[in-house]
Every structure is written in structure tokens, then in C-alpha cells.
C-alpha atoms as a PDB file:
ATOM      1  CA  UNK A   1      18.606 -24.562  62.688  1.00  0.00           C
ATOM      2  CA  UNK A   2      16.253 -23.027  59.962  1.00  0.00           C
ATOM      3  CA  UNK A   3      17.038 -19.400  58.473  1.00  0.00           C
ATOM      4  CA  UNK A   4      14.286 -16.950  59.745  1.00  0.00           C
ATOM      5  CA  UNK A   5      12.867 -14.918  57.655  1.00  0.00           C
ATOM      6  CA  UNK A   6      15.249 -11.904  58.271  1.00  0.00           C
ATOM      7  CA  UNK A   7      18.126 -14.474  58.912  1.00  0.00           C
ATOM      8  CA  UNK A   8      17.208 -15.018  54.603  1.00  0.00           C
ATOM      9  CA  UNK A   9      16.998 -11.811  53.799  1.00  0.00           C
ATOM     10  CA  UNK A  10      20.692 -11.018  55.452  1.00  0.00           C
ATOM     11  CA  UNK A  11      22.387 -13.992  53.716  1.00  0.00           C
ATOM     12  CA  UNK A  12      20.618 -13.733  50.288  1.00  0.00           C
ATOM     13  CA  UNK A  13      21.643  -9.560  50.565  1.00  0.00           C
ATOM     14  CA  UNK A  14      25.318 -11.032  51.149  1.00  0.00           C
ATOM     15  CA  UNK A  15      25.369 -13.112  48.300  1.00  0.00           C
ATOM     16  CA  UNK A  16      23.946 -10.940  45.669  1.00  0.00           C
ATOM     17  CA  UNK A  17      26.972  -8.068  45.561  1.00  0.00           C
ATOM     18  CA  UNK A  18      29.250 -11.222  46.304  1.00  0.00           C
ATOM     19  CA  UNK A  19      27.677 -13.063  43.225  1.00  0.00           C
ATOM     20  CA  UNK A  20      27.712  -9.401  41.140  1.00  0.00           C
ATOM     21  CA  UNK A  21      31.573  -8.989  41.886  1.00  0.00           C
ATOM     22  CA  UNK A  22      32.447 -12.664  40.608  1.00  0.00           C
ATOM     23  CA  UNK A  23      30.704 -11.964  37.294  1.00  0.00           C
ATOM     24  CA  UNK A  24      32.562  -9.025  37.246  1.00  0.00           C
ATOM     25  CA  UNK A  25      35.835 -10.163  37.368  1.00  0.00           C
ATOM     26  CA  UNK A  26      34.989 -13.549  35.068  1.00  0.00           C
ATOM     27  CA  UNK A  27      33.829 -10.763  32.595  1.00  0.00           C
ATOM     28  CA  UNK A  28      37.242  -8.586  33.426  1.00  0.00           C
ATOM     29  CA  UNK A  29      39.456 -11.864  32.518  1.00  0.00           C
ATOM     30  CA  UNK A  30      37.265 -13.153  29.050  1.00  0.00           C
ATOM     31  CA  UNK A  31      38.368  -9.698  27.997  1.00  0.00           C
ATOM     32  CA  UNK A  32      41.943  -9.412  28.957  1.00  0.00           C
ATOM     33  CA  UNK A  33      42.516 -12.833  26.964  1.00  0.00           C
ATOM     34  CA  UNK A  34      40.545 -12.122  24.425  1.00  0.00           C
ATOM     35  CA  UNK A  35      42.479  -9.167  24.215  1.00  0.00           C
ATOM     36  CA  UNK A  36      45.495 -10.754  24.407  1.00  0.00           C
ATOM     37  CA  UNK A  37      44.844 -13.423  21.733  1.00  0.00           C
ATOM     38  CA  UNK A  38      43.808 -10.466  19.460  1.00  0.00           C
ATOM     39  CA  UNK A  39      46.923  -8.462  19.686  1.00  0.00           C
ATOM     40  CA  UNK A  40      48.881 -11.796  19.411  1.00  0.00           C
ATOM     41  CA  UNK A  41      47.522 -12.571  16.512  1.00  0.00           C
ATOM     42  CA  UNK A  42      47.523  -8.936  14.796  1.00  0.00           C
ATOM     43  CA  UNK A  43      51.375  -8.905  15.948  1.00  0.00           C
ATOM     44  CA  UNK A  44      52.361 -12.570  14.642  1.00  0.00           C
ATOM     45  CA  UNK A  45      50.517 -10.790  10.655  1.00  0.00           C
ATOM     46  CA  UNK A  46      52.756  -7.430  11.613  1.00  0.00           C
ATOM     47  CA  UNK A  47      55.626  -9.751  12.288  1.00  0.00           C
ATOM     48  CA  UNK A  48      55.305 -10.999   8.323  1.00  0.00           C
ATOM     49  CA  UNK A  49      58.573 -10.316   6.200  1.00  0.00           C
ATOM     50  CA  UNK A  50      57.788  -7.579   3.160  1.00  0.00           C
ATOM     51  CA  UNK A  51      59.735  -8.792   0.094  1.00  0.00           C
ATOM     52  CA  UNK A  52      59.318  -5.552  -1.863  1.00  0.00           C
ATOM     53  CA  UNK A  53      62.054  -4.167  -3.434  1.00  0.00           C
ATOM     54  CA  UNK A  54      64.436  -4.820  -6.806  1.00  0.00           C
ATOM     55  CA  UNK A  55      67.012  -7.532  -6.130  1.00  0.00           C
ATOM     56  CA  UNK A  56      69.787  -8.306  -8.619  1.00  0.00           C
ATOM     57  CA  UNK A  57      71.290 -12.032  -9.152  1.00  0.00           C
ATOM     58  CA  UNK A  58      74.307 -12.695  -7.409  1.00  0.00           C
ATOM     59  CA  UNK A  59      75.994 -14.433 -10.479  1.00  0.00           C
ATOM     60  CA  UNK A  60      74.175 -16.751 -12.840  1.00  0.00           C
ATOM     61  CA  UNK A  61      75.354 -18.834 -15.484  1.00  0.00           C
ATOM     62  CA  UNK A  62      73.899 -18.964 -19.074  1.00  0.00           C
ATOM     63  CA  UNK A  63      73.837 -22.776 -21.046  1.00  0.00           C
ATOM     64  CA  UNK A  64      76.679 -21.282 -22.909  1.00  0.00           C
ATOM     65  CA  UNK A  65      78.307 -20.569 -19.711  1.00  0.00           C
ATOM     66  CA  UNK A  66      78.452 -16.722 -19.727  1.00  0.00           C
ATOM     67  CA  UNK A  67      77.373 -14.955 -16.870  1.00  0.00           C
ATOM     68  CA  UNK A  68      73.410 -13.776 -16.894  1.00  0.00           C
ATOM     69  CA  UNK A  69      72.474 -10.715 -15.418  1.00  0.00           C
ATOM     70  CA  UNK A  70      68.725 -11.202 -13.753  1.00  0.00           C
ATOM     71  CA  UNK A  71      66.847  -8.827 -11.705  1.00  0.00           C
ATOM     72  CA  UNK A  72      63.360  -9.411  -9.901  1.00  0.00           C
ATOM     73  CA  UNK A  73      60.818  -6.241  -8.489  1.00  0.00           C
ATOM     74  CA  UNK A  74      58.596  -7.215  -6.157  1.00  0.00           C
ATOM     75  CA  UNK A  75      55.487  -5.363  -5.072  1.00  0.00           C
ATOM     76  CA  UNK A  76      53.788  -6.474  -1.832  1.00  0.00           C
ATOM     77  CA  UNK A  77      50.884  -5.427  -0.184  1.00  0.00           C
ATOM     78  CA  UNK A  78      47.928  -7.730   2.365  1.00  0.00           C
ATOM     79  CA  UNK A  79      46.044  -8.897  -0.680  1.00  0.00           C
ATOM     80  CA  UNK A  80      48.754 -10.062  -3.641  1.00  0.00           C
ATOM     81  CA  UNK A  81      52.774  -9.879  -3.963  1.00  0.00           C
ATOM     82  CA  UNK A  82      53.409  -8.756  -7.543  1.00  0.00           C
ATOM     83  CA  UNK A  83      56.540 -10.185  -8.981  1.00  0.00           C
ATOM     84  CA  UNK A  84      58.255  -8.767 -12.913  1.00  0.00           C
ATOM     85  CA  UNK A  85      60.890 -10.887 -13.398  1.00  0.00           C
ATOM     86  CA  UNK A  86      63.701  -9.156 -16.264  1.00  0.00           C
ATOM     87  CA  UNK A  87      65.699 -11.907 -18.055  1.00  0.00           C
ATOM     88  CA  UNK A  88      67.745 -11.355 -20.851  1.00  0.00           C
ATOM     89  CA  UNK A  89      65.956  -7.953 -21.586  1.00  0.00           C
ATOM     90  CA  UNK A  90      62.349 -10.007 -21.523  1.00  0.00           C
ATOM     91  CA  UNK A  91      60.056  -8.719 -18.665  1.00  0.00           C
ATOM     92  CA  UNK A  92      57.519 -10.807 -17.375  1.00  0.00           C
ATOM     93  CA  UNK A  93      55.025  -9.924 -14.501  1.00  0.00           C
ATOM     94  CA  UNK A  94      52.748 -12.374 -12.383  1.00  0.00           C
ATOM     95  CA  UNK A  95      50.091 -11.874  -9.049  1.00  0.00           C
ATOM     96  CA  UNK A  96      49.944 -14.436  -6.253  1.00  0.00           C
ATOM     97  CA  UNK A  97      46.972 -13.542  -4.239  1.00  0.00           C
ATOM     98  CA  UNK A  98      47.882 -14.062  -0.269  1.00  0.00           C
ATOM     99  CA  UNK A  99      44.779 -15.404   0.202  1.00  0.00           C
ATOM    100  CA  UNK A 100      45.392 -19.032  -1.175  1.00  0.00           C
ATOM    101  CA  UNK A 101      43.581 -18.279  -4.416  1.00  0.00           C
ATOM    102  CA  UNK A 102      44.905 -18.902  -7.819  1.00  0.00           C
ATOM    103  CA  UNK A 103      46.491 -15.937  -9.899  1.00  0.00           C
ATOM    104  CA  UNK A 104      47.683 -15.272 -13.133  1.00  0.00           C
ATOM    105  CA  UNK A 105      51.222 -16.205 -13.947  1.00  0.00           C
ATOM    106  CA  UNK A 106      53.386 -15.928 -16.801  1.00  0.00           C
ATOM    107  CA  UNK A 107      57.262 -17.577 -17.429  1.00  0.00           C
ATOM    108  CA  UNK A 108      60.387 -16.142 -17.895  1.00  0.00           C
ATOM    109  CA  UNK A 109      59.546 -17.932 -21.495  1.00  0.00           C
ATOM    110  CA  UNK A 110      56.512 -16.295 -21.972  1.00  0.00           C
ATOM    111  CA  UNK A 111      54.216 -19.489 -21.331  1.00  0.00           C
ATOM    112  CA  UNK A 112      50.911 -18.415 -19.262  1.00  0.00           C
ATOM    113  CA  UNK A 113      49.177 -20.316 -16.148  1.00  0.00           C
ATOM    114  CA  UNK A 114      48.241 -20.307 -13.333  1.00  0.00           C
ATOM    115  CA  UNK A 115      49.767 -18.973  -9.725  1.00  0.00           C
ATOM    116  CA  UNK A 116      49.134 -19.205  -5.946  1.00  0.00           C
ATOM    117  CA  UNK A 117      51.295 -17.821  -2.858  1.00  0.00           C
ATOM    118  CA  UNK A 118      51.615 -18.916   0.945  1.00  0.00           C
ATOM    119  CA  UNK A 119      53.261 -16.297   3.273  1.00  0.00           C
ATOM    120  CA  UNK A 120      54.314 -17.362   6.693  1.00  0.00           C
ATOM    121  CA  UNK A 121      56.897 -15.688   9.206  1.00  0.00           C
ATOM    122  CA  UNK A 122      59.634 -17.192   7.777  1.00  0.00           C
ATOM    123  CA  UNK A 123      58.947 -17.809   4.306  1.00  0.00           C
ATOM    124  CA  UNK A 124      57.160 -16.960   1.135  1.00  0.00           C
ATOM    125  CA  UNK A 125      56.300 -20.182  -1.210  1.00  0.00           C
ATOM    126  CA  UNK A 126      55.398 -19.258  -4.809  1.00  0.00           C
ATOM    127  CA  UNK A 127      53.489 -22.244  -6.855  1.00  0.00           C
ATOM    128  CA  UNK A 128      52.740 -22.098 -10.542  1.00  0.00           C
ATOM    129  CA  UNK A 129      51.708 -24.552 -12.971  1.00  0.00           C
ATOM    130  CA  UNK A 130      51.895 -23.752 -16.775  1.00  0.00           C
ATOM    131  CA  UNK A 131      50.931 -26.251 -19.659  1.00  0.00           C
ATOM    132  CA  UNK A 132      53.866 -26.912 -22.310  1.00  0.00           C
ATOM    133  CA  UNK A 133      53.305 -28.625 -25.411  1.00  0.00           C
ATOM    134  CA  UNK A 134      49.599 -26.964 -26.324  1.00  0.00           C
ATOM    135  CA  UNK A 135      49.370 -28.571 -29.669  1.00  0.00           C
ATOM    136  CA  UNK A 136      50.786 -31.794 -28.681  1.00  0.00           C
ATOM    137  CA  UNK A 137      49.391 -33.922 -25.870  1.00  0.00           C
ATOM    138  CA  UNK A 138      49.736 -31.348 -22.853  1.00  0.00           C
ATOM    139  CA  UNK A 139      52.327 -31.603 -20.733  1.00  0.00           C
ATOM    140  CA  UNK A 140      52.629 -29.992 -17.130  1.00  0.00           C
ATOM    141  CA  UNK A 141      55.489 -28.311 -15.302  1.00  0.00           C
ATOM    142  CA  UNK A 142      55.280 -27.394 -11.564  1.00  0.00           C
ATOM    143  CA  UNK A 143      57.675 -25.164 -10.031  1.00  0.00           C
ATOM    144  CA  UNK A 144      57.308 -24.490  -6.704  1.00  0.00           C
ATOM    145  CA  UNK A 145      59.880 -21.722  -5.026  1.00  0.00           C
ATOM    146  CA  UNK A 146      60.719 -20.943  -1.286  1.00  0.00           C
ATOM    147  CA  UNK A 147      61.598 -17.575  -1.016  1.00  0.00           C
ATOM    148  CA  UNK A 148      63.676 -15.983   2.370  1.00  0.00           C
ATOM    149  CA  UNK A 149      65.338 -13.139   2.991  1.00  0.00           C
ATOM    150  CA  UNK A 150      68.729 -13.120   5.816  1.00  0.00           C
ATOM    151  CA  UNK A 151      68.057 -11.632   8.578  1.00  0.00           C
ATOM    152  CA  UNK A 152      69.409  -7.684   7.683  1.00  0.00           C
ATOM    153  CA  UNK A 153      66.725  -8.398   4.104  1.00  0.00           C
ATOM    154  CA  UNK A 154      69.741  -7.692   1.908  1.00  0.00           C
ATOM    155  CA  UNK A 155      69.791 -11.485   0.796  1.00  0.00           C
ATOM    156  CA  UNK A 156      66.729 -13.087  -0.662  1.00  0.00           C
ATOM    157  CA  UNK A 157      67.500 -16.667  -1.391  1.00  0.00           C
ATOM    158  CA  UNK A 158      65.254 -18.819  -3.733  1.00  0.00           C
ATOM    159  CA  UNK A 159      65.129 -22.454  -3.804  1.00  0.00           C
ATOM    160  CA  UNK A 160      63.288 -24.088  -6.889  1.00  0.00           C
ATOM    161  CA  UNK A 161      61.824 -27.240  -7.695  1.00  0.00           C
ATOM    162  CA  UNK A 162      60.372 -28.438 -10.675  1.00  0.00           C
ATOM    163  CA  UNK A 163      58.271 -31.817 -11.535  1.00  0.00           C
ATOM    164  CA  UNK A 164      55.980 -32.634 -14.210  1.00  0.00           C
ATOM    165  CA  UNK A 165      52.712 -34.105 -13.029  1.00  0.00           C
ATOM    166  CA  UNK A 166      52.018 -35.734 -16.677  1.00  0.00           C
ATOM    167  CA  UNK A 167      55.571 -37.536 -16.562  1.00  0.00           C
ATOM    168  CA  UNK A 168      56.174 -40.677 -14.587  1.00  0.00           C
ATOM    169  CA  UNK A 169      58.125 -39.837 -11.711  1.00  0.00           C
ATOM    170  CA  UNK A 170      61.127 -41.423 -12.140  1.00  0.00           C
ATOM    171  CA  UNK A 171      61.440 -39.293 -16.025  1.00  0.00           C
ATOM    172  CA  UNK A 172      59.862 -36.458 -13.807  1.00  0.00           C
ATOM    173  CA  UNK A 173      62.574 -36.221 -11.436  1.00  0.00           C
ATOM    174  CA  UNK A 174      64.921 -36.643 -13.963  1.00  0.00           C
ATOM    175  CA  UNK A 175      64.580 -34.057 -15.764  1.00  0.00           C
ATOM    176  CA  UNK A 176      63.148 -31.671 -13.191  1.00  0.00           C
ATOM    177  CA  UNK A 177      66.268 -31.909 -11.237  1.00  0.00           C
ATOM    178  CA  UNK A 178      67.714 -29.853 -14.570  1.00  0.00           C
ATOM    179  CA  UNK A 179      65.235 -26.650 -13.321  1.00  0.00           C
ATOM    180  CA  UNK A 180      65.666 -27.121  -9.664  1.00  0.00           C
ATOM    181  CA  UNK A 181      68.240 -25.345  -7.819  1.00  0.00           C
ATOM    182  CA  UNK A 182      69.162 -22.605  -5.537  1.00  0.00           C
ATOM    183  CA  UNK A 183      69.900 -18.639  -6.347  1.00  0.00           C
ATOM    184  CA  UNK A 184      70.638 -15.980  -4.313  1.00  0.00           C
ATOM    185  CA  UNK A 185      69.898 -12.549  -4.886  1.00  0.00           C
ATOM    186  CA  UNK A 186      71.086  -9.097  -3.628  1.00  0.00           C
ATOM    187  CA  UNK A 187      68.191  -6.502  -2.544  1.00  0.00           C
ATOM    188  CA  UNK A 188      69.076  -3.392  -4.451  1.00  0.00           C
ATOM    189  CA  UNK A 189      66.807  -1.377  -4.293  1.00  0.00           C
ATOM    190  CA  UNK A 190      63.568  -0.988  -1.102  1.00  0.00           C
ATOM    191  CA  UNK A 191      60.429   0.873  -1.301  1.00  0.00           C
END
């Protein structure tokens, strides 16, 4: 049987607040998730570890087999982590921008290049590549570093690798196995 006229106008008077309330509740939910992705996400970049602070070398050896003393300062904020390295009375200071681009980086040994940083939840990976040999045919070295600190932050632990991307790679592992290695480090000192 057809819909009269007023029969219409009932159902259609029905459906409109009905049709309203469902819009209003889709639009209720697209904003509780988005809302929920958005904290997640501002959490998971609160939830980052902050490596600043002076740490002191748990015991290093020297070539000659005396003990080094070695201390790093580390200044991190959202934009760069700034890290002086003091060797052997030499300071040396270098910038990893956070935000994947290249910095400026200079070796314990003085030698400049060229930096870049990746800082997850867990870890903080350091990358530089410097050019040895200037006057001679140029030569590469890569160290790359994973930085993490135990779960109280008193320990930070660096593993290093080193490889020369000029070298073959069986000379290149060879000798980059010399440079590559693992060092803790005591936090003795925090912002």
C-alpha cells in the first residue's frame, strides 16, 4: 500500500532526527580516534630516551696499554643532539640534526665531515663519514655507533663499527674490525 501524503510526511519527519543522530555519533567516533592516534603518537615522541648529560669511560685501554680516561657531554634537545667528545685533553664537538639531515662532524683526531642521527625509543644511531688521505687519493671511513642507555640511564653503552667504502670489502673489514668495538660509559653528571 502507497504512503499518503501525510503517511510521507510522518516517516520522512522520523528519519530526519534519526539520520541527524547517526551523523552525530559517526562525527563523535572520527574524533575520539583521531584523538586517540594523536595522543599516541605525541606519547610514543615523549616516550624518547634524553641522552644529555657527561658520562665518563668505564676503563679504556691506550695502544700502549695504559688506561685512557674519556668523557663525552651530550646536549639534546627536538631539533639536534650535540655531542664534545674530551680525549686525551683534545675536545672535539659535533651536531646530528634529528631530522635525518646531515650535520657537521669532527673526530676525536681532528678530521672534519659530515654527520647524521636517527633517534628511536630504544636507541640513538650516530653516522659520520670523514675523508682521510686529502692529498692522496681520498679514502673514506664510516663509523656508525648505536648508542643505549640501561634502564635506570646510569649506563650508556656504545657499539661502533667502522668500514671504508673506498676499500674492497674484504681489506675493509679487515681493518675496520681494528675501530669497531663496544664501550660502556658511566652517566656522571644530568642536566
Amino acid at each position: 500500500m502507497p504512503l499518503s501524503h501525510p503517511d510521507y510526511d510522518l516517516a520522512e519527519m522520523t528519519l530526519r532526527p534519526m539520520t541527524k543522530q547517526i551523523s552525530n555519533i559517526v562525527a563523535c567516533a572520527v574524533c575520539i580516534v583521531v584523538a586517540t592516534l594523536w595522543s599516541t603518537k605525541t606519547g610514543l615522541a615523549a616516550d624518547k630516551l634524553n641522552y644529555s648529560g657527561k658520562y665518563s669511560t668505564q676503563t679504556r685501554k691506550a695502544a700502549s696499554g695504559s688506561e685512557m680516561d674519556a668523557t663525552i657531554e651530550v646536549v639534546q634537545n627536538a631539533e639536534s643532539i650535540e655531542i664534545t667528545r674530551v680525549e686525551q685533553g683534545k675536545r672535539t664537538t659535533s651536531r646530528y640534526p634529528l631530522n635525518g639531515a646531515e650535520g657537521d662532524y669532527t673526530s676525536p683526531g681532528g678530521v672534519t665531515g659530515k654527520c647524521k642521527a636517527q633517534l628511536n625509543d630504544k636507541y640513538l644511531v650516530l653516522e659520520s663519514v670523514v675523508v682521510a688521505r686529502p692529498n692522496a687519493p681520498p679514502m673514506r671511513i664510516h663509523t656508525k655507533e648505536r648508542w643505549q642507555l640501561s634502564a635506570d640511564s646510569k649506563t650508556l653503552t656504545i657499539k661502533s663499527s667502522v668500514d671504508f667504502p673506498d676499500v674492497p670489502g674484504d681489506a675493509s673489514a679487515i681493518v675496520g674490525a681494528y675501530g669497531s668495538g663496544t664501550q660502556k660509559y658511566t652517566r656522571i653528571e644530568t642536566p
